[in-house]
PDB file of N, CA and C in Angstrom:
ATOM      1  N   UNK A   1     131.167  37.548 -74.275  1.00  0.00           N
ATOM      2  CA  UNK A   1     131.897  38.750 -74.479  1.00  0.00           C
ATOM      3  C   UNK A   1     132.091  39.519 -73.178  1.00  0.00           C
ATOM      4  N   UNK A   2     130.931  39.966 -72.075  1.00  0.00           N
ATOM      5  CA  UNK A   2     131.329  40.496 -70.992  1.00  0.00           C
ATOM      6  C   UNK A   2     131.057  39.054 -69.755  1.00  0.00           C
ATOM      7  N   UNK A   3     132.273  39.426 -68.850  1.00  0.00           N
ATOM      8  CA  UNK A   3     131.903  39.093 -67.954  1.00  0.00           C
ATOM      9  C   UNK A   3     130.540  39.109 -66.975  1.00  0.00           C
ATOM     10  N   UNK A   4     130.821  37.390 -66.236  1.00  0.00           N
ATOM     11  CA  UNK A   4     129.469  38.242 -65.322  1.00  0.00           C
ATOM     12  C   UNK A   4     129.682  39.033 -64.123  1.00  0.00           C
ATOM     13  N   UNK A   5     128.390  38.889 -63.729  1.00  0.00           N
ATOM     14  CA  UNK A   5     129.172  40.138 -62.359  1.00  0.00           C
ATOM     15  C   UNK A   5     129.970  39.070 -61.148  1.00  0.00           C
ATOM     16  N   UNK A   6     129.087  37.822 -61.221  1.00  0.00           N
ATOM     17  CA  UNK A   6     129.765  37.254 -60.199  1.00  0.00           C
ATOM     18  C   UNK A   6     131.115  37.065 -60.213  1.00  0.00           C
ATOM     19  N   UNK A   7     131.665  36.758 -61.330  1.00  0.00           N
ATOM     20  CA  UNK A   7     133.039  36.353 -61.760  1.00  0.00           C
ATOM     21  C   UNK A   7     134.068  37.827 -61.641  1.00  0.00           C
ATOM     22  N   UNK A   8     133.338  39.080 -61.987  1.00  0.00           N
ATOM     23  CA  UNK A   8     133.822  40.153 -61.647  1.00  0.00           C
ATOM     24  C   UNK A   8     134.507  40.819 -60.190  1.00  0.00           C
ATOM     25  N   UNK A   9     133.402  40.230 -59.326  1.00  0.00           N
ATOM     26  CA  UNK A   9     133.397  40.656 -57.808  1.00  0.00           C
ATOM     27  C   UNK A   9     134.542  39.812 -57.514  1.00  0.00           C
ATOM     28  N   UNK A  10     134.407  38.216 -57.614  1.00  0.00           N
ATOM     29  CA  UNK A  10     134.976  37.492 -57.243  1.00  0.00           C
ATOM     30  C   UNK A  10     136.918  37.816 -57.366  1.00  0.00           C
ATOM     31  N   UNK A  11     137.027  38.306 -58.609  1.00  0.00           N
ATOM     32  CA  UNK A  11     138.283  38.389 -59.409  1.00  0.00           C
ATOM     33  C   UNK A  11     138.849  39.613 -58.728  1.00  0.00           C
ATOM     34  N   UNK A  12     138.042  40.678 -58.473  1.00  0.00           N
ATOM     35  CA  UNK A  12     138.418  41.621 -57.971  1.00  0.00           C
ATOM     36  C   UNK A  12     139.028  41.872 -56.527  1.00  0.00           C
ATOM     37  N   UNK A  13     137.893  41.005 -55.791  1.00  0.00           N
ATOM     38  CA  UNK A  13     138.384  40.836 -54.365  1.00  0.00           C
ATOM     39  C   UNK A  13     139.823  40.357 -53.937  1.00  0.00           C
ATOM     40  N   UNK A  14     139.994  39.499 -54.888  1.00  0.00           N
ATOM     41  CA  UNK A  14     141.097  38.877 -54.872  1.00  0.00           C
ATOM     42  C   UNK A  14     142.431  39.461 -55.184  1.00  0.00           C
ATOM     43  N   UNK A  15     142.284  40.286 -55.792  1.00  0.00           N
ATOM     44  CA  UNK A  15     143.792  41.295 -56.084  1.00  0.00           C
ATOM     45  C   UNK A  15     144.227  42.363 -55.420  1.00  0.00           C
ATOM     46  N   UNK A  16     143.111  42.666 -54.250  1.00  0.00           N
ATOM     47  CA  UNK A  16     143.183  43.904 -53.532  1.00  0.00           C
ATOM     48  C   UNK A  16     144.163  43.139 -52.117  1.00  0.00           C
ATOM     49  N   UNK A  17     145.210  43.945 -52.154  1.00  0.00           N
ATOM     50  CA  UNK A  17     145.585  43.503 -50.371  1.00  0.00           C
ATOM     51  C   UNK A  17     144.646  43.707 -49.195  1.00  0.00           C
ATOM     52  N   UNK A  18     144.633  42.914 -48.129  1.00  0.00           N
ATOM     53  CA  UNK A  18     144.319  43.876 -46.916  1.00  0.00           C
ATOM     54  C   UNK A  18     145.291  43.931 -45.810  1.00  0.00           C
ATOM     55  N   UNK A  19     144.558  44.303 -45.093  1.00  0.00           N
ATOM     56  CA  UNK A  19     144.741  44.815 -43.716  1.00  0.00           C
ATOM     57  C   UNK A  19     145.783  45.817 -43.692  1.00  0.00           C
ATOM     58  N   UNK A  20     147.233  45.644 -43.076  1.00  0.00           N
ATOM     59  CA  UNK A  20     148.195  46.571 -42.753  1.00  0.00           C
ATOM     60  C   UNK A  20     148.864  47.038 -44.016  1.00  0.00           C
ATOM     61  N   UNK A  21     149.070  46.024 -45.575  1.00  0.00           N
ATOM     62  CA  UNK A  21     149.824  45.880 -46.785  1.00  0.00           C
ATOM     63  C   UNK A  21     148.940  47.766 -47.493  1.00  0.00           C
ATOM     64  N   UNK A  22     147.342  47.280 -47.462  1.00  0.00           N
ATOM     65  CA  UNK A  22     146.589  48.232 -48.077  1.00  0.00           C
ATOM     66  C   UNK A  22     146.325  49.485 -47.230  1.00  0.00           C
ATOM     67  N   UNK A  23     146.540  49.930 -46.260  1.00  0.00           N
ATOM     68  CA  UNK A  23     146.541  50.923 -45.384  1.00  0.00           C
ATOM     69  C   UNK A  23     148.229  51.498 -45.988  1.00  0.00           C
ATOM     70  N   UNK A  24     148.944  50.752 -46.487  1.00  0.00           N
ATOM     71  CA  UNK A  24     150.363  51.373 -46.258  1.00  0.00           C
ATOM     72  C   UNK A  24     149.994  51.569 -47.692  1.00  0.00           C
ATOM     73  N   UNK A  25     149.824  50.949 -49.017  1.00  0.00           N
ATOM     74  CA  UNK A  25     149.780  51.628 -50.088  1.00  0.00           C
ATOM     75  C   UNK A  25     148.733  52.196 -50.316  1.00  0.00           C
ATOM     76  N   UNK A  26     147.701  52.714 -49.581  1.00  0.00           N
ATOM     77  CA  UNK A  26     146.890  54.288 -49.190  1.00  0.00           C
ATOM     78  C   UNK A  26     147.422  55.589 -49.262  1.00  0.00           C
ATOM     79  N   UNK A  27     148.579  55.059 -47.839  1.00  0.00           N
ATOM     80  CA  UNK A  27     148.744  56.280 -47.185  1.00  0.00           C
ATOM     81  C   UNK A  27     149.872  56.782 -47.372  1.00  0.00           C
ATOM     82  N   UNK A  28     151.235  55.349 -48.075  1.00  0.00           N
ATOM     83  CA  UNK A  28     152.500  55.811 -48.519  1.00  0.00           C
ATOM     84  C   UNK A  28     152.847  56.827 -49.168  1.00  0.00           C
ATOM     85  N   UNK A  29     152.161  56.796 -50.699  1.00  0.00           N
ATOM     86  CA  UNK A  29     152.128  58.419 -51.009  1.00  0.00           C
ATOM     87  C   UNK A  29     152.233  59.356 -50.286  1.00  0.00           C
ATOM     88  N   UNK A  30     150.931  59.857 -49.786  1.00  0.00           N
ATOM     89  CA  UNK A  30     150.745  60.726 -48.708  1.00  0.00           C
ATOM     90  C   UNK A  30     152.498  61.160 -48.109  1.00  0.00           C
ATOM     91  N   UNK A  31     152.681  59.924 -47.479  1.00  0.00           N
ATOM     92  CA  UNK A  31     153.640  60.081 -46.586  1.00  0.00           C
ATOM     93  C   UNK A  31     155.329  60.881 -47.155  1.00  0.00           C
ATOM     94  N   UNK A  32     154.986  60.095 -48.547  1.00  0.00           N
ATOM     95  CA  UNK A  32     156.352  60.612 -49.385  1.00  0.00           C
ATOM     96  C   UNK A  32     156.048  61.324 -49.239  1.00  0.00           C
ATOM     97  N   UNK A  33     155.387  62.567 -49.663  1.00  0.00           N
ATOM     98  CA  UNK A  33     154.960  63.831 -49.858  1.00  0.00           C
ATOM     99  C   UNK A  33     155.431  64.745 -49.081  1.00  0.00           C
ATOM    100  N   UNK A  34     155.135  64.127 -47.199  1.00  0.00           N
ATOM    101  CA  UNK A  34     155.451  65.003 -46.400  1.00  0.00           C
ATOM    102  C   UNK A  34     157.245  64.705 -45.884  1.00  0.00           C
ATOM    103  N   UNK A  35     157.340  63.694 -46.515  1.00  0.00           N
ATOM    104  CA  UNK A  35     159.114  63.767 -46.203  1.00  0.00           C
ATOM    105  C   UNK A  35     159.782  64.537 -46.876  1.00  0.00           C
ATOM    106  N   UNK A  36     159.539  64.242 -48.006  1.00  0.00           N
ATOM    107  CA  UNK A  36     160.097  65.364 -49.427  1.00  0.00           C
ATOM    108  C   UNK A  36     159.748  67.343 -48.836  1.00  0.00           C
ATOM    109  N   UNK A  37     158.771  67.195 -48.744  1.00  0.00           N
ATOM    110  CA  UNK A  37     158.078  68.565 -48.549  1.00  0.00           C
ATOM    111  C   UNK A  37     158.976  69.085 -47.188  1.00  0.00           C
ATOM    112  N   UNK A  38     159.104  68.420 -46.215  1.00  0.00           N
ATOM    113  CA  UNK A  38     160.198  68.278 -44.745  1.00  0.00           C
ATOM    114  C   UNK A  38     161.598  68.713 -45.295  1.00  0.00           C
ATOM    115  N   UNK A  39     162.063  67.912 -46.132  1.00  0.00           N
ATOM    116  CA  UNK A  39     163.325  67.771 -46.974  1.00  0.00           C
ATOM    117  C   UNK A  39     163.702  69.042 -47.516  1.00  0.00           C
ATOM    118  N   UNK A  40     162.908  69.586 -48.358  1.00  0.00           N
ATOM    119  CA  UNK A  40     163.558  70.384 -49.506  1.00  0.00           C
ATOM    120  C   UNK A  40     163.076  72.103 -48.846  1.00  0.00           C
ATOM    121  N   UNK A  41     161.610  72.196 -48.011  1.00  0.00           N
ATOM    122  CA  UNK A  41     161.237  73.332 -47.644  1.00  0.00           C
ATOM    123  C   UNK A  41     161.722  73.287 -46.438  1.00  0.00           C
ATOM    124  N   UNK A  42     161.677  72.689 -45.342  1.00  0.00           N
ATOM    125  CA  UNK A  42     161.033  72.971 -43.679  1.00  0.00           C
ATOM    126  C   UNK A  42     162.718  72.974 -43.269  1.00  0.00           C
ATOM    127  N   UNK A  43     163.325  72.499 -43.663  1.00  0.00           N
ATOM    128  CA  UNK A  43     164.920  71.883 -42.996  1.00  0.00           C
ATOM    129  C   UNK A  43     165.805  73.263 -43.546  1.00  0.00           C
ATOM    130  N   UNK A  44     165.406  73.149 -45.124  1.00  0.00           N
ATOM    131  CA  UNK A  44     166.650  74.701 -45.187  1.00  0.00           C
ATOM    132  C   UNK A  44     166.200  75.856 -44.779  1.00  0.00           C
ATOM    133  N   UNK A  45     164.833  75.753 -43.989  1.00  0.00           N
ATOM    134  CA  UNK A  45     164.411  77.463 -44.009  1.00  0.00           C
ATOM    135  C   UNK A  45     164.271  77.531 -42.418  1.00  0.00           C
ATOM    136  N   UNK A  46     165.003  75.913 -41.448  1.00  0.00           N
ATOM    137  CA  UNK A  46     165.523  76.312 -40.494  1.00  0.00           C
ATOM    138  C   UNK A  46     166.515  77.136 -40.338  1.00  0.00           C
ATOM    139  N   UNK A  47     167.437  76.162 -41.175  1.00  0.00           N
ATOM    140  CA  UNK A  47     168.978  76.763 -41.002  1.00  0.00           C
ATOM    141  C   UNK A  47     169.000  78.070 -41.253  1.00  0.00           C
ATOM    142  N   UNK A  48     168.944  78.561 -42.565  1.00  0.00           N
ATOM    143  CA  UNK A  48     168.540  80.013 -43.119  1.00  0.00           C
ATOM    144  C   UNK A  48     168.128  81.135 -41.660  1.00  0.00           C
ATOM    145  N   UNK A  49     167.110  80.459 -40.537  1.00  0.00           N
ATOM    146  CA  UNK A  49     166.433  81.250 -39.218  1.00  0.00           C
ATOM    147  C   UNK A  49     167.554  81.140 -38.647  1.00  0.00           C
ATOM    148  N   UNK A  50     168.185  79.845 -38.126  1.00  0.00           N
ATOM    149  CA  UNK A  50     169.387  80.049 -37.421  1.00  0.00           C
ATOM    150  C   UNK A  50     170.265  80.622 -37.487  1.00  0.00           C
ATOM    151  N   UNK A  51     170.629  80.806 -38.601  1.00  0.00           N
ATOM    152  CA  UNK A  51     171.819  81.445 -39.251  1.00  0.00           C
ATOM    153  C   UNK A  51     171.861  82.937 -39.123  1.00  0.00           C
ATOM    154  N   UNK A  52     170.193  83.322 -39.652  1.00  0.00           N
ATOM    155  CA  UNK A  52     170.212  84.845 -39.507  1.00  0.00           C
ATOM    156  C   UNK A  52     169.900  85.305 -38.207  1.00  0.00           C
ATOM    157  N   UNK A  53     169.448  84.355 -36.734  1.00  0.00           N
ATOM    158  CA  UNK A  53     169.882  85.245 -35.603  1.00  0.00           C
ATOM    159  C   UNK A  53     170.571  84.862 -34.753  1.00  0.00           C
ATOM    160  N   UNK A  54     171.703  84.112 -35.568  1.00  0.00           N
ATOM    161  CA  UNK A  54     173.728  84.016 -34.596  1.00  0.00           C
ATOM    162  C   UNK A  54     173.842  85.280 -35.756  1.00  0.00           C
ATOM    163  N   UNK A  55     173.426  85.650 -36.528  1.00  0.00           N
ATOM    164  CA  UNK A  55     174.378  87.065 -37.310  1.00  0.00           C
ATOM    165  C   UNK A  55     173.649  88.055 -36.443  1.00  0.00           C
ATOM    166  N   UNK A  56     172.461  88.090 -36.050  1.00  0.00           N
ATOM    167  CA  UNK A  56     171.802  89.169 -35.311  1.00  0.00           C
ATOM    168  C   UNK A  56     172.556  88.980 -33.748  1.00  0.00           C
ATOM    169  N   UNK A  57     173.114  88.197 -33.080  1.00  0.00           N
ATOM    170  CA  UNK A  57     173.430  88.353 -32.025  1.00  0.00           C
ATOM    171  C   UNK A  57     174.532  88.787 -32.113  1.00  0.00           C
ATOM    172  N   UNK A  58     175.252  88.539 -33.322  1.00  0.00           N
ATOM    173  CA  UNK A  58     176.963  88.431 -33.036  1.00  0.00           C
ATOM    174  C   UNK A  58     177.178  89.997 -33.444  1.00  0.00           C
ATOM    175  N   UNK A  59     176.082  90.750 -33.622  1.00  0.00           N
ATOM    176  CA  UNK A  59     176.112  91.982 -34.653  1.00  0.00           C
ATOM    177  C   UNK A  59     177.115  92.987 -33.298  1.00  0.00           C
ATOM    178  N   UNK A  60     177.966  94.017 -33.929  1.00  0.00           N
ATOM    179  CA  UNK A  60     179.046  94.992 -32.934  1.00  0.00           C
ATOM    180  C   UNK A  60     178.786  96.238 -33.829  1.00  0.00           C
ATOM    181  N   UNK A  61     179.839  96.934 -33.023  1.00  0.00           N
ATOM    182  CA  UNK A  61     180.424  98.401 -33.354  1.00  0.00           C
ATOM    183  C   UNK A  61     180.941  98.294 -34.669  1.00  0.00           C
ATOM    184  N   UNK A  62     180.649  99.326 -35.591  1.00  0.00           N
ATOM    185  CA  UNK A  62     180.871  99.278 -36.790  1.00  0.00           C
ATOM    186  C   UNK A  62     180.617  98.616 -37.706  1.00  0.00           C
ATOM    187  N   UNK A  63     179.908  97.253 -37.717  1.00  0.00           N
ATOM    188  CA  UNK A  63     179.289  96.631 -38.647  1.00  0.00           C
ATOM    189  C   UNK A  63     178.058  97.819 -39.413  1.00  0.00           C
ATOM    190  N   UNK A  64     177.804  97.201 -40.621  1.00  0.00           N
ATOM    191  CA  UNK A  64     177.023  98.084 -41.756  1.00  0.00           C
ATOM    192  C   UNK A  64     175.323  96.957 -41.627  1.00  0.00           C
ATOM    193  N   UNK A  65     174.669  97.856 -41.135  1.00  0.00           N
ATOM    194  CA  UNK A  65     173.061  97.233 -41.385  1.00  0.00           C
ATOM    195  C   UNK A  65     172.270  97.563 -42.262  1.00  0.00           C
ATOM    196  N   UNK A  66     171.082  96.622 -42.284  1.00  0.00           N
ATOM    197  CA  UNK A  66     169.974  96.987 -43.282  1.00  0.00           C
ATOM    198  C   UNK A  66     168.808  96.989 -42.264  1.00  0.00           C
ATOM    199  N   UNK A  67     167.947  97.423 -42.561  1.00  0.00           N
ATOM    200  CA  UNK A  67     166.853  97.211 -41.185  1.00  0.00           C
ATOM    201  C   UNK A  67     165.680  96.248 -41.954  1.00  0.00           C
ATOM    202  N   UNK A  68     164.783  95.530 -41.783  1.00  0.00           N
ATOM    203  CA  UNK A  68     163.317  95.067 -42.581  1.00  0.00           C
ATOM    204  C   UNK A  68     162.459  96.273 -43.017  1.00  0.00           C
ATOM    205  N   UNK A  69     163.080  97.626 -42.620  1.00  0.00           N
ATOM    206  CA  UNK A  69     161.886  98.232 -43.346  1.00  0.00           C
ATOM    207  C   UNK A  69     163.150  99.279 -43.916  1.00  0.00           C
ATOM    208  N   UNK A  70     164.381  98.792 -44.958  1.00  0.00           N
ATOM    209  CA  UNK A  70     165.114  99.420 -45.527  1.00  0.00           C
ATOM    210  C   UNK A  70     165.718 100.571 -45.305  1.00  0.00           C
ATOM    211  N   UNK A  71     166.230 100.738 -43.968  1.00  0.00           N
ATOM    212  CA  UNK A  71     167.100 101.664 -43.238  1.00  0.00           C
ATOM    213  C   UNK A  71     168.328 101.056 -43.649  1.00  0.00           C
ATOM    214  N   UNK A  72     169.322 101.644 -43.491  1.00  0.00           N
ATOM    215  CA  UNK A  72     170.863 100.904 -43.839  1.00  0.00           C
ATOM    216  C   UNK A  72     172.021 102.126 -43.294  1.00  0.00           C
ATOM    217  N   UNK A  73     172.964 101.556 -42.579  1.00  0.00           N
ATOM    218  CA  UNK A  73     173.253 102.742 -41.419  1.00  0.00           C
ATOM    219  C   UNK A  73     174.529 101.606 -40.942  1.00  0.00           C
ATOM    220  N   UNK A  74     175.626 102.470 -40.120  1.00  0.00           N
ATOM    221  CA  UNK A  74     176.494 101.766 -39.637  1.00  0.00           C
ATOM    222  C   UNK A  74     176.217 101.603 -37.950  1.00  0.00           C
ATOM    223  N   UNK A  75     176.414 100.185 -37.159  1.00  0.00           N
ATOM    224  CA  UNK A  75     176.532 100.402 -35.685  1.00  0.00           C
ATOM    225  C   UNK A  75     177.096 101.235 -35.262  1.00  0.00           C
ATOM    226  N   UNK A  76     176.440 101.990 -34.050  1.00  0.00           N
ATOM    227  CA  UNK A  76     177.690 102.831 -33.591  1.00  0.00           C
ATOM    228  C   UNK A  76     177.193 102.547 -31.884  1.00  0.00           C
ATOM    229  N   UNK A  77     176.295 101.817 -31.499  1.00  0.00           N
ATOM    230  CA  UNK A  77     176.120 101.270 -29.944  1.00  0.00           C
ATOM    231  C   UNK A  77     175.017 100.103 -29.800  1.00  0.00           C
ATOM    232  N   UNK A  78     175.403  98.937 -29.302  1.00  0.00           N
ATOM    233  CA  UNK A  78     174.793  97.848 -29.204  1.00  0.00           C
ATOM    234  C   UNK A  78     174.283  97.553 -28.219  1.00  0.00           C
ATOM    235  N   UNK A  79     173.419  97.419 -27.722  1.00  0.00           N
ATOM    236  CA  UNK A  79     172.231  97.131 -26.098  1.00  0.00           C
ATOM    237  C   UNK A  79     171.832  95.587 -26.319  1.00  0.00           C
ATOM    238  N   UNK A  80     171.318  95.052 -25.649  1.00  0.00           N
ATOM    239  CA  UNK A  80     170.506  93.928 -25.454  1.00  0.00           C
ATOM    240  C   UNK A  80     169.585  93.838 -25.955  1.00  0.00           C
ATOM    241  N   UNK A  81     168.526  94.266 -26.362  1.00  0.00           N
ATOM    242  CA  UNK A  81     167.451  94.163 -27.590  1.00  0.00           C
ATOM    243  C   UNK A  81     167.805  95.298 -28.012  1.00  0.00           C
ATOM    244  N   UNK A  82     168.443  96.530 -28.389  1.00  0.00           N
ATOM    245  CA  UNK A  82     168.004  97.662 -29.166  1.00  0.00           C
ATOM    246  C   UNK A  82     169.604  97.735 -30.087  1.00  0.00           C
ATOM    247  N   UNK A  83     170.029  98.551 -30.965  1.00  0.00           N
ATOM    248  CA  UNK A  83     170.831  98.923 -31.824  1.00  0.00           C
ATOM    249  C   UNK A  83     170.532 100.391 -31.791  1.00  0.00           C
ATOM    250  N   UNK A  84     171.688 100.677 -31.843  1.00  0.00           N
ATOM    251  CA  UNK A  84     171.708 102.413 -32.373  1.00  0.00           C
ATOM    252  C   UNK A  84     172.551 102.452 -33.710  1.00  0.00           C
ATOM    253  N   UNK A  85     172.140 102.680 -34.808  1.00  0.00           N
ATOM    254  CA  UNK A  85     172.572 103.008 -36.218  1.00  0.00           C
ATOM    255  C   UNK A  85     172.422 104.435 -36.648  1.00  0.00           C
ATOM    256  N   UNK A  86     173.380 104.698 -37.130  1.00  0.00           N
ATOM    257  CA  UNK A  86     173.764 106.066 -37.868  1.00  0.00           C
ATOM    258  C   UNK A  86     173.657 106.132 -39.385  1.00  0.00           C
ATOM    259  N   UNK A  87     173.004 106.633 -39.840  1.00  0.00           N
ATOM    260  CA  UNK A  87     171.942 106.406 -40.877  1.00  0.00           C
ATOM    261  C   UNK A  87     172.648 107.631 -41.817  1.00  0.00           C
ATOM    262  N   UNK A  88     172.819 108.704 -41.347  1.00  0.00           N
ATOM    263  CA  UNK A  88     173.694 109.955 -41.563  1.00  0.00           C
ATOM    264  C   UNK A  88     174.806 110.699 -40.416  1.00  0.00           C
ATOM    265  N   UNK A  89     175.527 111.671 -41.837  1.00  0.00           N
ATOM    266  CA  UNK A  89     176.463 112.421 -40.173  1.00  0.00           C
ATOM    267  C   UNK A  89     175.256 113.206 -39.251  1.00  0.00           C
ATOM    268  N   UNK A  90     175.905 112.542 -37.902  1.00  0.00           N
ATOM    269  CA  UNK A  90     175.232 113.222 -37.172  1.00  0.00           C
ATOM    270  C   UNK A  90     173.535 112.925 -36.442  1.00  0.00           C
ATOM    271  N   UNK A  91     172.724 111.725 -37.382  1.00  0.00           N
ATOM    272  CA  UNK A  91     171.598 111.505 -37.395  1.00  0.00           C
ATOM    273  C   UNK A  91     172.134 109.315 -36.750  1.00  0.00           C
ATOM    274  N   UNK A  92     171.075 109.522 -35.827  1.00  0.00           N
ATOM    275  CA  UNK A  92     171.505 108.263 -35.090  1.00  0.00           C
ATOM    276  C   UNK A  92     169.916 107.618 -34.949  1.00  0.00           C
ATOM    277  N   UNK A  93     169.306 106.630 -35.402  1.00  0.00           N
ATOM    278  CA  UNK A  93     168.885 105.776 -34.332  1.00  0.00           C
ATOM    279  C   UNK A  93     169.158 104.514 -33.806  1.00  0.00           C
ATOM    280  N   UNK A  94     167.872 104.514 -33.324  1.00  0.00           N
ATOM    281  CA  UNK A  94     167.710 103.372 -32.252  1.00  0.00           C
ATOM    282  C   UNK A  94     166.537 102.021 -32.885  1.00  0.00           C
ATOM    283  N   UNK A  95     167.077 101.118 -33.091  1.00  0.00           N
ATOM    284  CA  UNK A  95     165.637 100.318 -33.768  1.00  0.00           C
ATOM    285  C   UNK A  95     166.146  98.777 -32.760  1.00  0.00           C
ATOM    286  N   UNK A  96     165.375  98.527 -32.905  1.00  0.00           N
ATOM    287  CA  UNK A  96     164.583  96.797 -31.812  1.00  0.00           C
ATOM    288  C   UNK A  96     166.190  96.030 -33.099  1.00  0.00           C
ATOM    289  N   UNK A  97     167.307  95.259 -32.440  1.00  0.00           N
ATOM    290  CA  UNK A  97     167.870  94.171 -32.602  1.00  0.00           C
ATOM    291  C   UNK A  97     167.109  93.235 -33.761  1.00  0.00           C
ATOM    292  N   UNK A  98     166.225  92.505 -33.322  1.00  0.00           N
ATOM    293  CA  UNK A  98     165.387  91.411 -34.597  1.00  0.00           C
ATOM    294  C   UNK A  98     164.819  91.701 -35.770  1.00  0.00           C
ATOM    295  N   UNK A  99     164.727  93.480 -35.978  1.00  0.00           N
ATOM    296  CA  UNK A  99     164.488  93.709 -37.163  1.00  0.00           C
ATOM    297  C   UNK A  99     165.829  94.020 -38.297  1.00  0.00           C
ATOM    298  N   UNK A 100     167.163  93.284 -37.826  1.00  0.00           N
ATOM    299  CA  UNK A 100     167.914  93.543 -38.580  1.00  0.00           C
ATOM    300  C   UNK A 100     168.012  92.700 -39.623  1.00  0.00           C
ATOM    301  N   UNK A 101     167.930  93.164 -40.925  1.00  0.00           N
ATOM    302  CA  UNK A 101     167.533  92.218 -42.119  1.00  0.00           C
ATOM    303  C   UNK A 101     169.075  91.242 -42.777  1.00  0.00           C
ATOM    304  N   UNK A 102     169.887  92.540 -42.431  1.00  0.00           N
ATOM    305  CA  UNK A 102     171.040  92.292 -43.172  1.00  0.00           C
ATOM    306  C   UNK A 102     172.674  92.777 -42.228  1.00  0.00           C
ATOM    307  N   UNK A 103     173.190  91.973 -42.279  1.00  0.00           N
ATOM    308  CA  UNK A 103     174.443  92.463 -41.180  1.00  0.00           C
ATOM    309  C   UNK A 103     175.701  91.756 -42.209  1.00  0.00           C
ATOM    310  N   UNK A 104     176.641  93.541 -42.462  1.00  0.00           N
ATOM    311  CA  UNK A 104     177.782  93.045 -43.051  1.00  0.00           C
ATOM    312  C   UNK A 104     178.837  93.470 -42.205  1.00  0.00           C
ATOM    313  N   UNK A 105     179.602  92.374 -41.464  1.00  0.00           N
ATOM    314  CA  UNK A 105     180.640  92.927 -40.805  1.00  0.00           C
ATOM    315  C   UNK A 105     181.682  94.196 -41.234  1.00  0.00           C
ATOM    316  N   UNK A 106     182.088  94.388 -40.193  1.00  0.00           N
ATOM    317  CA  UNK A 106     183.314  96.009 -40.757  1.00  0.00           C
ATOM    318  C   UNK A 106     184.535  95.003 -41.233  1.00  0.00           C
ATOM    319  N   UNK A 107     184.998  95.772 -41.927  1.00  0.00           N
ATOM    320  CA  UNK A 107     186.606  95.216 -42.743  1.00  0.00           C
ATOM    321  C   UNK A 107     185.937  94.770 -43.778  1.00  0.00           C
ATOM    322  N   UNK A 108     184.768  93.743 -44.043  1.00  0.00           N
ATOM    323  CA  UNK A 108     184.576  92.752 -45.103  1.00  0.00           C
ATOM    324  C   UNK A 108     184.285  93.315 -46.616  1.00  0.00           C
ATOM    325  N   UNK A 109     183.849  94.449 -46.277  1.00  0.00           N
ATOM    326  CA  UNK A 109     183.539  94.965 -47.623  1.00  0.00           C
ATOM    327  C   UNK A 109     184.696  95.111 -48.453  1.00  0.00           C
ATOM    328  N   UNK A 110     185.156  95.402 -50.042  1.00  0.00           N
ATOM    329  CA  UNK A 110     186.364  95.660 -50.445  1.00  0.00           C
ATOM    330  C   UNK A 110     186.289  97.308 -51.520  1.00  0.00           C
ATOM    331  N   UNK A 111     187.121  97.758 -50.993  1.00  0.00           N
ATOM    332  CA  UNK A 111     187.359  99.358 -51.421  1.00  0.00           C
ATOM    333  C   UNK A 111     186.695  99.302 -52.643  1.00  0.00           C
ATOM    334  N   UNK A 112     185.914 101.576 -52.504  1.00  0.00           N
ATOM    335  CA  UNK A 112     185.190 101.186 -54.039  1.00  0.00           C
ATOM    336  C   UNK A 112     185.686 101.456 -54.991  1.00  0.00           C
ATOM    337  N   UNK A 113     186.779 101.979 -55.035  1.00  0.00           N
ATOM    338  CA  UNK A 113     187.828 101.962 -55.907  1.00  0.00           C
ATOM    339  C   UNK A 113     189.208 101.077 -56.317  1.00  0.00           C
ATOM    340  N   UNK A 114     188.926 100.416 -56.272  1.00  0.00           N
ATOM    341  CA  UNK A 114     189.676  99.200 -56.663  1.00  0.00           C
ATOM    342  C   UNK A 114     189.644  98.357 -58.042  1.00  0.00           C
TER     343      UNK A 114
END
């Protein structure tokens, strides 16, 4: 009814690959994992970075901002690292370029009455 052990060991040894075959179905998994994971996270949340600082560079006069800590104000003077946004009449600052969260060009918006 049960095997013995010798016949066990023996049978067993025998179905296992080695060398380079069993290192690859180890570690293949593994490996899917990090292609997929590369694939679906790491690649679009380049583009997404790229994307949002060619909009931070390309940012001008009169475009409408958002800041990362929810300021929202129109350009009204652009520097090399700094922005000056007008937040109200009359009330202007100045905040650091890379914290701009959100940049909607001028013209693009469409009337609010329409």
């Amino acid at each position: 009814m049960f095997a013995t052990p010798a016949f066990a060991q023996t049978a067993g040894a025998a179905a296992q690959p080695d060398g380079f075959l069993a290192m690859l179905l180890q570690f293949g998994p593994l490996l899917l994992v990090f292609v997929v994971f590369y694939m679906l996270i790491l690649r679009p949340q380049q583009a997404r970075a790229k994307a949002q600082a060619a909009t931070i560079a390309a940012v001008k006069k009169g475009d409408s901002v958002v800041t990362a800590g929810g300021i929202a104000g129109k350009v009204t003077k652009v520097e090399e690292r700094f922005v000056e946004v007008e937040i109200a009449p009359t009330v202007k600052v100045r905040v650091v370029k890379m914290t701009l969260a959100e940049v909607t060009p001028s013209g693009s918006g469409k009337p609010a009455n329409d």
